[in-house]
Protein backbone atom coordinates (compact mmCIF):
# COMPACT_ATOMS: atom_id res chain seq x y z
CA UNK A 1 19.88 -0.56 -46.59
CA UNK A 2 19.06 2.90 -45.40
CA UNK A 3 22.12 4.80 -43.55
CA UNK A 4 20.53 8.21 -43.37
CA UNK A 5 20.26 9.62 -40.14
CA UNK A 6 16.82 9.08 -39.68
CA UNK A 7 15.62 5.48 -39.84
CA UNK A 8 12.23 3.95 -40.76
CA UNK A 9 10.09 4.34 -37.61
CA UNK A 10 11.19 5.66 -35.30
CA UNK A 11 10.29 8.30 -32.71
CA UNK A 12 12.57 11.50 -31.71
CA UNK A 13 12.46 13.90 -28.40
CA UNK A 14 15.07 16.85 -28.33
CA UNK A 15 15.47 18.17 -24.75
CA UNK A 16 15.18 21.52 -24.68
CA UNK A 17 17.23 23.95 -22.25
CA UNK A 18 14.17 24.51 -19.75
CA UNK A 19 13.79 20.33 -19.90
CA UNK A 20 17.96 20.11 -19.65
CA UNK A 21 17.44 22.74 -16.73
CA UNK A 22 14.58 20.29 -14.80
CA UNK A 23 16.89 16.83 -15.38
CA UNK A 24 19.62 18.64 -13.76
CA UNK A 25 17.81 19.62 -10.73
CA UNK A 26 16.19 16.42 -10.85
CA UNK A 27 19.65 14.62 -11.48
CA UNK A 28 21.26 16.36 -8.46
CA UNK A 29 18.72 15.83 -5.92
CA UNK A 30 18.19 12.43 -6.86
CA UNK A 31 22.17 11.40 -6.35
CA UNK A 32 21.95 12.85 -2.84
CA UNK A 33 18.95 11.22 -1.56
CA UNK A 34 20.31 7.66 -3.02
CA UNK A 35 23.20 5.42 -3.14
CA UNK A 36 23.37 4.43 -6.38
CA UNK A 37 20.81 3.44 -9.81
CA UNK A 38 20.30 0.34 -8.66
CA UNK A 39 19.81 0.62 -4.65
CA UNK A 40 16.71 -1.20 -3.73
CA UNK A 41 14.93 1.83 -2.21
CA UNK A 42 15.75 3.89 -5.85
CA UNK A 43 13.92 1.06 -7.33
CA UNK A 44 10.69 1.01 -5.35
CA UNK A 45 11.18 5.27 -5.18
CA UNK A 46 11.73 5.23 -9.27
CA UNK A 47 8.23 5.92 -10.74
CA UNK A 48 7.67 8.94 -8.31
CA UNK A 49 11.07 10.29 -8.33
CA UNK A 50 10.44 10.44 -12.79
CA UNK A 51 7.07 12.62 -12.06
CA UNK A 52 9.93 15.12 -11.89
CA UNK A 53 11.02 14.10 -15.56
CA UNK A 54 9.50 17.15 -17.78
CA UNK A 55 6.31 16.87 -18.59
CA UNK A 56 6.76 16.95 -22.69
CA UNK A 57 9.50 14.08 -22.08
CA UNK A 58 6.73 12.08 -20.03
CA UNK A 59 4.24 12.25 -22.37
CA UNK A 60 6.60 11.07 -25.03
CA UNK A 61 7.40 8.20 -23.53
CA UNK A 62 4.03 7.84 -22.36
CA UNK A 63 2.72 7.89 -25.89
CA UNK A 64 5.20 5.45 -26.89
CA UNK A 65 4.43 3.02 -24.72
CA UNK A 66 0.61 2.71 -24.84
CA UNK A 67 0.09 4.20 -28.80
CA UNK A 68 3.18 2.09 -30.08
CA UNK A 69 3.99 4.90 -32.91
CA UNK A 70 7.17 3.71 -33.53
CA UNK A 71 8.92 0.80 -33.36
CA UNK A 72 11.72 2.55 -31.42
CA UNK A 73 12.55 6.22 -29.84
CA UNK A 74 15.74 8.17 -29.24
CA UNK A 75 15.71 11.21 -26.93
CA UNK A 76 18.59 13.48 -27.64
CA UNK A 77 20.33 16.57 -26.25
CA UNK A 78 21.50 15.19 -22.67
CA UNK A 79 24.61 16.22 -22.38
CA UNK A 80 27.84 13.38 -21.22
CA UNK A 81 31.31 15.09 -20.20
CA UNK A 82 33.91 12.66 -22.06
CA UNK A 83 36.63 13.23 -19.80
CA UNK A 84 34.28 13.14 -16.39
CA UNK A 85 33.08 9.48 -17.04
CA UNK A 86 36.42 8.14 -17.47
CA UNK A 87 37.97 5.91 -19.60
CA UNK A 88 36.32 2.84 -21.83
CA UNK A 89 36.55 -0.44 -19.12
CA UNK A 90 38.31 -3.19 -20.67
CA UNK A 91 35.92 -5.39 -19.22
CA UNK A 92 32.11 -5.34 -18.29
CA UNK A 93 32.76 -5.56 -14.25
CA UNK A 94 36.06 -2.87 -14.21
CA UNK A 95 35.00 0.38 -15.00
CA UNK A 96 37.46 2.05 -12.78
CA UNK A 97 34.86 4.44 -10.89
CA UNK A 98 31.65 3.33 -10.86
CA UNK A 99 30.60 6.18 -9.57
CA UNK A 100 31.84 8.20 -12.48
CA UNK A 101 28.88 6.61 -14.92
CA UNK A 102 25.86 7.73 -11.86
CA UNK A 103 24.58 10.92 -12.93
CA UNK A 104 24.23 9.15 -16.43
CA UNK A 105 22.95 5.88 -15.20
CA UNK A 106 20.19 7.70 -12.79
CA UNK A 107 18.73 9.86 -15.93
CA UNK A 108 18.52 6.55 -18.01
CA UNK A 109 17.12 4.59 -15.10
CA UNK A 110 14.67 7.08 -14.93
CA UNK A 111 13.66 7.38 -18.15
CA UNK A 112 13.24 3.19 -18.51
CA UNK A 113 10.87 3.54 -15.11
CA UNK A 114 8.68 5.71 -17.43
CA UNK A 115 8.17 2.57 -19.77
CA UNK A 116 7.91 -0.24 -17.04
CA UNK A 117 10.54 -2.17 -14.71
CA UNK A 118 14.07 -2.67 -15.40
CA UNK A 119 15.29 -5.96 -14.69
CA UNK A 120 18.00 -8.13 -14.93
CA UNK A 121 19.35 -12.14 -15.96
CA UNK A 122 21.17 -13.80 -13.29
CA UNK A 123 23.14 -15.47 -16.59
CA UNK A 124 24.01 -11.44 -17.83
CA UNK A 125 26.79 -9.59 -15.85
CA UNK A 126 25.96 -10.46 -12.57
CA UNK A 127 22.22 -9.49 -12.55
CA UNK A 128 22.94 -6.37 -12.58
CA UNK A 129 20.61 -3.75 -14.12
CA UNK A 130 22.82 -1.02 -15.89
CA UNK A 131 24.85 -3.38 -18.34
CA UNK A 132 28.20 -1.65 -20.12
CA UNK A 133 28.02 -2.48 -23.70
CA UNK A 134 31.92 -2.48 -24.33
CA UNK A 135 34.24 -4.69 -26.40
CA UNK A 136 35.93 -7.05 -24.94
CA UNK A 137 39.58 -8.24 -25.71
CA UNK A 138 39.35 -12.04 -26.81
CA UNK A 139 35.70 -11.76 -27.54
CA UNK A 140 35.72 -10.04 -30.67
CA UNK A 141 34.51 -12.58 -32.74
CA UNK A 142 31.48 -13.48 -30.15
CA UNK A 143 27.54 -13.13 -30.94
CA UNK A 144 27.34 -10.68 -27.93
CA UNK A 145 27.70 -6.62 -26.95
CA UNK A 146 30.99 -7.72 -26.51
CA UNK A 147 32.38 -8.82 -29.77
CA UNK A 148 33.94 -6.22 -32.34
CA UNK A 149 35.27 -7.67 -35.32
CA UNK A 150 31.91 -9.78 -36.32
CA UNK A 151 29.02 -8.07 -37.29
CA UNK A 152 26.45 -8.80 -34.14
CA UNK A 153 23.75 -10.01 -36.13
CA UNK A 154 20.03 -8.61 -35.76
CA UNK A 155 17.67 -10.24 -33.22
CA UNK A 156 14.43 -10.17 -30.50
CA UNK A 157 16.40 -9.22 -27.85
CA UNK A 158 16.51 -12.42 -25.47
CA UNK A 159 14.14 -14.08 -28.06
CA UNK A 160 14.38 -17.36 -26.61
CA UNK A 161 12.39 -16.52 -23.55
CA UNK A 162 9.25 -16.39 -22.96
CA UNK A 163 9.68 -13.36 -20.10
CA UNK A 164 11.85 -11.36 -22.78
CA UNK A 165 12.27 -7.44 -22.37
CA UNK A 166 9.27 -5.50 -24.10
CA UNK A 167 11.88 -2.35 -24.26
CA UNK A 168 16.12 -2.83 -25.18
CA UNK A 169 17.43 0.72 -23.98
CA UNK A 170 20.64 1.76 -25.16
CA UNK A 171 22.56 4.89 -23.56
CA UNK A 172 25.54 6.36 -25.37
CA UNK A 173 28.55 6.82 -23.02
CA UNK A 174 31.44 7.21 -25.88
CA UNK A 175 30.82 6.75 -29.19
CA UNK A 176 33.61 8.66 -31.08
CA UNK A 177 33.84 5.99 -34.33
CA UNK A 178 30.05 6.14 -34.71
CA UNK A 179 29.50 2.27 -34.29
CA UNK A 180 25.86 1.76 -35.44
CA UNK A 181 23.44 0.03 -34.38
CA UNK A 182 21.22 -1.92 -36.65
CA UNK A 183 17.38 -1.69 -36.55
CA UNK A 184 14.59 -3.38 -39.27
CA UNK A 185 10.95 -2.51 -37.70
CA UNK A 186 8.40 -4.86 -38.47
CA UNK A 187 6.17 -2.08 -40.24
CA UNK A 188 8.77 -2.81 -43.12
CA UNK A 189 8.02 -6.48 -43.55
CA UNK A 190 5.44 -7.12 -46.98
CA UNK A 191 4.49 -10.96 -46.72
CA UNK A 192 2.02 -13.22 -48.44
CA UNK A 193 -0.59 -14.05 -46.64
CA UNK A 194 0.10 -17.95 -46.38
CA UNK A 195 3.25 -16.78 -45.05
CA UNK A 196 2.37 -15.13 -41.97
CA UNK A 197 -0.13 -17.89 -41.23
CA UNK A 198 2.91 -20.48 -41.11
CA UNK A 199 4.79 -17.66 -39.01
CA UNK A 200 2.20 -17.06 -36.56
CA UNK A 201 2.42 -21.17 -35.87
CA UNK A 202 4.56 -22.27 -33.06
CA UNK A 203 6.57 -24.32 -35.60
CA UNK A 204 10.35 -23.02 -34.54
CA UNK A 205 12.76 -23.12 -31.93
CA UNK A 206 14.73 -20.63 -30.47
CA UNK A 207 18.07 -21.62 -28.51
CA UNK A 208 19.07 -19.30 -26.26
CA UNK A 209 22.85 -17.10 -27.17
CA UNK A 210 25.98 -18.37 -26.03
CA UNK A 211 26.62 -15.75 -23.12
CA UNK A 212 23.29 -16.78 -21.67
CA UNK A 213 24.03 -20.33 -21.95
CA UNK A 214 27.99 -20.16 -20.89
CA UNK A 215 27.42 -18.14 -17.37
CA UNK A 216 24.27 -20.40 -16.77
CA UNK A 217 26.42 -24.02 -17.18
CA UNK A 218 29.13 -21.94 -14.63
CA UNK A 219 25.94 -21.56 -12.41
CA UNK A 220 25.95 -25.10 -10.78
CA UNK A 221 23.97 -23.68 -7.77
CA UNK A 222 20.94 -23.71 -10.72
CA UNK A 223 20.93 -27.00 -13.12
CA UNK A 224 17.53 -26.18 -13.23
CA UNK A 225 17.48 -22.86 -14.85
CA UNK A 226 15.00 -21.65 -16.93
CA UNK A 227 18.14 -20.96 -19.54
CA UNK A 228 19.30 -24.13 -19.63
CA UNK A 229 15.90 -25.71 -19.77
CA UNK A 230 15.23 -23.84 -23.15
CA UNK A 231 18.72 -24.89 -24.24
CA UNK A 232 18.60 -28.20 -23.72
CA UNK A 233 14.65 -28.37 -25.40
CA UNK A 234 13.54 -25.22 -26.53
CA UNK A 235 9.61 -24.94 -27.06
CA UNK A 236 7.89 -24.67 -30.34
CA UNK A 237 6.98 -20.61 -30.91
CA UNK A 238 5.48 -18.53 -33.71
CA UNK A 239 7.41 -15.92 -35.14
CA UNK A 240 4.54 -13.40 -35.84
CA UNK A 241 1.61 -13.14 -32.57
CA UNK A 242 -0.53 -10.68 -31.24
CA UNK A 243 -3.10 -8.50 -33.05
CA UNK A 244 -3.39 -9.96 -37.02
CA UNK A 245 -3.76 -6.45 -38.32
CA UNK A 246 -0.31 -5.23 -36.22
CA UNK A 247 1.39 -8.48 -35.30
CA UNK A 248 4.38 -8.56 -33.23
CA UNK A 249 7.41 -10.04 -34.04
CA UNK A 250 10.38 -12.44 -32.31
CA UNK A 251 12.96 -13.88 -34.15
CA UNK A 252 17.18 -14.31 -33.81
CA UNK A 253 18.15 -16.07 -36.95
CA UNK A 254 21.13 -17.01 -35.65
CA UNK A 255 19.93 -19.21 -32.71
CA UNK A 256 17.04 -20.20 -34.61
CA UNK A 257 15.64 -23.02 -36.98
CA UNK A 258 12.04 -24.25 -38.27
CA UNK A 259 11.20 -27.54 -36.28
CA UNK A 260 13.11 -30.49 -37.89
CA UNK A 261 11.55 -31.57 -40.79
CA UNK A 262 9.23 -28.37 -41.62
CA UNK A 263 10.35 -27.59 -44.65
CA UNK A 264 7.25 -24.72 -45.36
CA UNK A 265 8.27 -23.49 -42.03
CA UNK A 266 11.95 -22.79 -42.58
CA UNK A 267 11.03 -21.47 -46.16
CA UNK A 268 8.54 -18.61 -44.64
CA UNK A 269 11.54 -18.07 -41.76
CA UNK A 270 14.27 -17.86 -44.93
CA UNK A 271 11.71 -14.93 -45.87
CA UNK A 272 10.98 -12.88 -43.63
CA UNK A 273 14.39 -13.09 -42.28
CA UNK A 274 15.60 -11.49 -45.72
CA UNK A 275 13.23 -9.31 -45.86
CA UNK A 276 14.15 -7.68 -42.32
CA UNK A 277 17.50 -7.95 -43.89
CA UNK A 278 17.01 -6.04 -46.97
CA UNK A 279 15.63 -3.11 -44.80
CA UNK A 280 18.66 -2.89 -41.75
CA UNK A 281 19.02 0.33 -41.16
CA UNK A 282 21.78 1.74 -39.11
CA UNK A 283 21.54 3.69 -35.85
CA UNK A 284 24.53 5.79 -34.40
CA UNK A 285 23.83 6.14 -30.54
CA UNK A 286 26.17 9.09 -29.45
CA UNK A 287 27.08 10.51 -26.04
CA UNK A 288 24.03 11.20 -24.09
CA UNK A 289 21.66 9.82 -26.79
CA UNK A 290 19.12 7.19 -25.36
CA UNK A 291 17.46 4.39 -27.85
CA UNK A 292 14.88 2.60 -26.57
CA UNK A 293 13.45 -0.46 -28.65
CA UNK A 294 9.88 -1.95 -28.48
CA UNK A 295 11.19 -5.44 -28.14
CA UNK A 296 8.14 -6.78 -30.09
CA UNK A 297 8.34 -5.34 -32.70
CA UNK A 298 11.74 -4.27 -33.67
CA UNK A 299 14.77 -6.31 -34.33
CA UNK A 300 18.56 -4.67 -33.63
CA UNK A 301 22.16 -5.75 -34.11
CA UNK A 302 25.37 -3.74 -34.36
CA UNK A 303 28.36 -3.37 -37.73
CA UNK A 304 31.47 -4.47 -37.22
CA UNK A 305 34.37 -2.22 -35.80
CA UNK A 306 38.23 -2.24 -35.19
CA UNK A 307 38.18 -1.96 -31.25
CA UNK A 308 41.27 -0.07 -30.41
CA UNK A 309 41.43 -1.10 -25.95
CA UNK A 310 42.67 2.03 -25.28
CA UNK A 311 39.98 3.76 -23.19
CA UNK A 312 38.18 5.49 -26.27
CA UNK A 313 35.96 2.47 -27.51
CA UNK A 314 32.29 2.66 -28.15
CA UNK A 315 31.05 2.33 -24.43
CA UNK A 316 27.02 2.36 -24.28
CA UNK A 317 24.65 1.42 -21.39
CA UNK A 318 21.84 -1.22 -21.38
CA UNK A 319 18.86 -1.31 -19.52
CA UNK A 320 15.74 -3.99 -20.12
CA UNK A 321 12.68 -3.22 -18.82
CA UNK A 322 9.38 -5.07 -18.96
CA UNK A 323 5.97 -3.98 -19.05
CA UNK A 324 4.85 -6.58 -15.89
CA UNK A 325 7.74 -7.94 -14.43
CA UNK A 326 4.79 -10.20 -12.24
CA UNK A 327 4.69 -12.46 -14.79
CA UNK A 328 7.92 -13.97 -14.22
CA UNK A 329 7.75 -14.75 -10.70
CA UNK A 330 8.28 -18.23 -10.77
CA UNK A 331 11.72 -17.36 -11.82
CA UNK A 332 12.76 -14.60 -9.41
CA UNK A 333 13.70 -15.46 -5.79
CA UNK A 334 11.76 -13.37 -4.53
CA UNK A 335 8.36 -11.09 -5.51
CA UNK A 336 10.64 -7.97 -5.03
CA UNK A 337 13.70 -9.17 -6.67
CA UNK A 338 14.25 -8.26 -10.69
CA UNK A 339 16.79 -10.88 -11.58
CA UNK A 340 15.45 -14.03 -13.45
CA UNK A 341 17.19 -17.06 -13.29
């Protein structure tokens, strides 16, 4: 395991003051012309409204997106006043001024425009688009952003889906413990041949986590979900697709299993899951630090920590954003809504 402070693959952009000088402008024009980061007419306004982002930020994420240099970036130097944004919420849907978190939340919603279109799970906190990443008390021991004392174990972020994020953006809010992140990029993986063959097989099934399937068995108004569709017979899908020369990657070991009976299956998935293993590397995500992940073909998790509820937790923001949000459609009420049911 590598804990230095700069992983295996990853991409970095320092704001400089002239950039910090343009975001600030930017930032403050941008609150007084909208409501809030998620107010429908920010959302269709979003992709001109970040022409204003600097230009050597733009072409970083720009470059990211369409070279795929890195299996994940981190743009650093934005600056987050601790006291301003208030304290830690105890609970995903009580920070106690929303409005605290905007200037933060419009800079990061700007910068995930730049890569695609954020969107949302009717099944995840409301459908909402900014997430807070907090613990939660009674949940500590849950495979979620909201557990604490168990190591969140590395995963495709919504792997189960077939309309998964192609980006997992992370924005520190607090981080004074320096929780890390975990990250394995798929440039580290060194498999026999006959081994990625059986991987790039549909022969394994991923379930989808418990938070996705707990808020979507509350959701009576949708039996039919597309969550609990794949949870009650989740479809047969390679671990390894795309280009053979630069394959991409989805995986969650923990909801996941070789179709019954596959025995060479589950030994190439025992494989390359301990290979990804055997190259975690850890990830701190401090105040006014973004992370963005290329979904396919990165893996993250998070260590464990001692969450102390007393305002001063690890609090991070989450955005998902996919490259063509069209393709999910038939699970969106509408062709301008972003939550998928």
């Amino acid at each position: 395991m590598n804990t230095s402070s700069h992983p295996t693959d990853i991409v970095y952009y320092r704001l400089t003051p002239d950039d910090l000088d343009t975001i600030e402008s930017l930032l403050s024009s941008t609150g007084a012309r909208y409501p809030h980061p998620e107010a429908p007419e920010f959302l269709l306004d979003a992709p001109q409204v970040a022409a204003g982002l600097p230009n050597g930020l733009t072409r970083f994420l720009r470059t990211f997106q369409l070279s795929e240099p890195a299996g994940a970036l981190v743009v650093q130097g934005f600056q987050v006043d601790d006291a301003a944004i208030g304290p830690t919420p105890p609970h995903w849907s009580e920070q106690a001024d929303p409005a605290s978190t905007r200037r933060e939340e419009f800079f990061f919603m700007l910068v995930a425009s730049v890569l695609g279109e954020p969107f949302g799970w009717s099944t995840l906190q409301r459908g909402s688009l900014v997430h807070n990443v907090i613990p939660i008390r009674g949940e500590e021991h849950q495979q979620s952003g909201h557990g604490s004392a168990e190591l969140l174990e590395w995963h495709t972020e919504d792997g189960f889906h077939p309309y998964r994020c192609d980006y997992l953006g992370l924005m520190g809010m607090r981080n004074h413990t320096e929780v890390p992140t975990t990250y394995a990029s798929i440039v580290t993986l060194d498999l026999p041949e006959d081994v990625m063959r059986v991987l790039a097989e549909p022969r394994f099934l991923i379930r989808p986590d418990d938070e996705h399937l707990n808020n979507a068995r509350k959701a009576m108004s949708s039996p039919n979900s597309t969550i609990m569709q794949i949870g009650n017979a989740p479809i047969p899908a390679a671990v390894l697709f795309g280009g053979a020369d630069r394959p991409y990657l989805r995986i969650d070991p923990y909801f996941m299993s070789a179709v019954p009976g596959d025995s060479q299956a589950a030994g190439a998935l025992d494989l390359v899951t301990k290979q990804l293993e055997s190259c975690l590397e850890d990830i701190v995500v401090q105040a006014g630090e973004i992370l963005f992940v290329d979904n396919f073909r990165a893996v993250h998790g998070r260590r464990s920590f001692h969450a102390a509820y007393d305002g001063t937790d690890r609090w991070l923001k989450k955005i998902v954003v996919s490259r063509d949000l069209r393709r999910s459609r038939a699970i969106r009420a509408s062709a301008d809504s972003r939550v998928l049911r």
